[in-house]
Protein backbone atom coordinates (compact mmCIF):
# COMPACT_ATOMS: atom_id res chain seq x y z
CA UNK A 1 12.29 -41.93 -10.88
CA UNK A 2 13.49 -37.97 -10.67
CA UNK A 3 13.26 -36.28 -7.35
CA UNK A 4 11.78 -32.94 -8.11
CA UNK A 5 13.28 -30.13 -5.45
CA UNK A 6 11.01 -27.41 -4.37
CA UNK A 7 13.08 -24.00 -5.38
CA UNK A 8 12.45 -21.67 -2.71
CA UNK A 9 10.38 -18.75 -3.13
CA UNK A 10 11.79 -14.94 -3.00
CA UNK A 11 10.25 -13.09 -0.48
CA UNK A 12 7.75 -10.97 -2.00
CA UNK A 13 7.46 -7.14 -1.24
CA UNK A 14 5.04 -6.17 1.65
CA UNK A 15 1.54 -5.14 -0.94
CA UNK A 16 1.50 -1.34 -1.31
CA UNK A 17 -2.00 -1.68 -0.96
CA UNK A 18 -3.38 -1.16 3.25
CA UNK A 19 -5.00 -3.91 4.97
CA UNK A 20 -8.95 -3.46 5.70
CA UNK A 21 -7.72 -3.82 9.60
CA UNK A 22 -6.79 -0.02 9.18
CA UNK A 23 -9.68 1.78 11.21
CA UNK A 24 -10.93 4.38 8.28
CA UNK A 25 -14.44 4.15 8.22
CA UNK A 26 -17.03 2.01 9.57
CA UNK A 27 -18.14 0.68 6.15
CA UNK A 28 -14.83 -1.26 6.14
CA UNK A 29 -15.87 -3.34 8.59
CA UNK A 30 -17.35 -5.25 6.07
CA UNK A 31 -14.61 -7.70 5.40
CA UNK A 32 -16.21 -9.83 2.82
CA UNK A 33 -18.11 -6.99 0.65
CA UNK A 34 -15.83 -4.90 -0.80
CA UNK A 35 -16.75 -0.87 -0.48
CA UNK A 36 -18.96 0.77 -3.38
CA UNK A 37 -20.45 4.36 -3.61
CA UNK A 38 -20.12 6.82 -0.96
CA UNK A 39 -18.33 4.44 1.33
CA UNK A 40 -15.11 4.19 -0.66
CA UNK A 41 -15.11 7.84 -1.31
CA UNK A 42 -14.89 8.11 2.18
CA UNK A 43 -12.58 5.59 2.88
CA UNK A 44 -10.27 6.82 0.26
CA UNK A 45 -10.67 10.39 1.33
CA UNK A 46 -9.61 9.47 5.29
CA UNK A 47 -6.49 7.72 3.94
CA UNK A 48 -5.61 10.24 1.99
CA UNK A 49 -5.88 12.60 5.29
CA UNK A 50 -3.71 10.35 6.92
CA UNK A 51 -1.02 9.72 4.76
CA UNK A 52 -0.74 13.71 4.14
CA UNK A 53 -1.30 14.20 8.08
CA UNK A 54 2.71 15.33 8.70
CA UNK A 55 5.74 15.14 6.24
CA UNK A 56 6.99 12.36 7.79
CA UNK A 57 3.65 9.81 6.77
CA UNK A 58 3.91 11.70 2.77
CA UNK A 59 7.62 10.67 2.75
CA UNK A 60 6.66 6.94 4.43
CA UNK A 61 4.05 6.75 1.58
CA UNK A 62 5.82 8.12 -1.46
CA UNK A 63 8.77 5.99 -0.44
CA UNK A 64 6.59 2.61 -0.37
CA UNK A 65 4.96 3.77 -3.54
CA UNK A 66 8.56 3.37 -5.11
CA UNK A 67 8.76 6.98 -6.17
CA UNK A 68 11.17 8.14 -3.53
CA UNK A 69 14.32 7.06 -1.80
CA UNK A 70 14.87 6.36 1.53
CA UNK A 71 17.29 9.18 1.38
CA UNK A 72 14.23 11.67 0.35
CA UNK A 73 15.46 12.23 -3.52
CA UNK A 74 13.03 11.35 -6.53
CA UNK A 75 13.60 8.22 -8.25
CA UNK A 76 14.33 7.85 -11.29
CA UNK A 77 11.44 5.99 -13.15
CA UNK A 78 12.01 5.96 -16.42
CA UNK A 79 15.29 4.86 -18.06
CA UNK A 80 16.32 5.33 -21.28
């Protein structure tokens, strides 16, 4: 018989995506319904208030997104 070894797993990126424990709106409370209609045009509208609140949060955000450096210069997304 073979001993199989477990490779270990890469760490994987922290999800660009926010957690529902971010206090938005009080439809997304809900943590087992995800938000539909009016509710996740609000949601999505009070994030997007936040992350625009001050330079530094748009830099924070565009850098997570992948489409800035930590430096503050543009990336360069597609090579050719």
């Amino acid at each position: 018989m073979s001993a199989t070894t477990a490779t270990p797993r890469k760490k994987t990126a922290k999800p660009l995506a926010r957690t529902r424990a971010a206090k938005s709106v009080a439809a997304s409370v809900l943590l087992d319904q995800p938000l539909t209609g009016q509710a996740l045009l609000s949601d999505m509208e009070a994030y997007r208030k936040k992350v625009a609140a001050t330079p530094k949060s748009a830099r924070n955000f565009l850098t997570r997104l992948g489409v800035m450096t930590t430096s503050g210069k543009a990336k360069k997304l597609i090579r050719g």
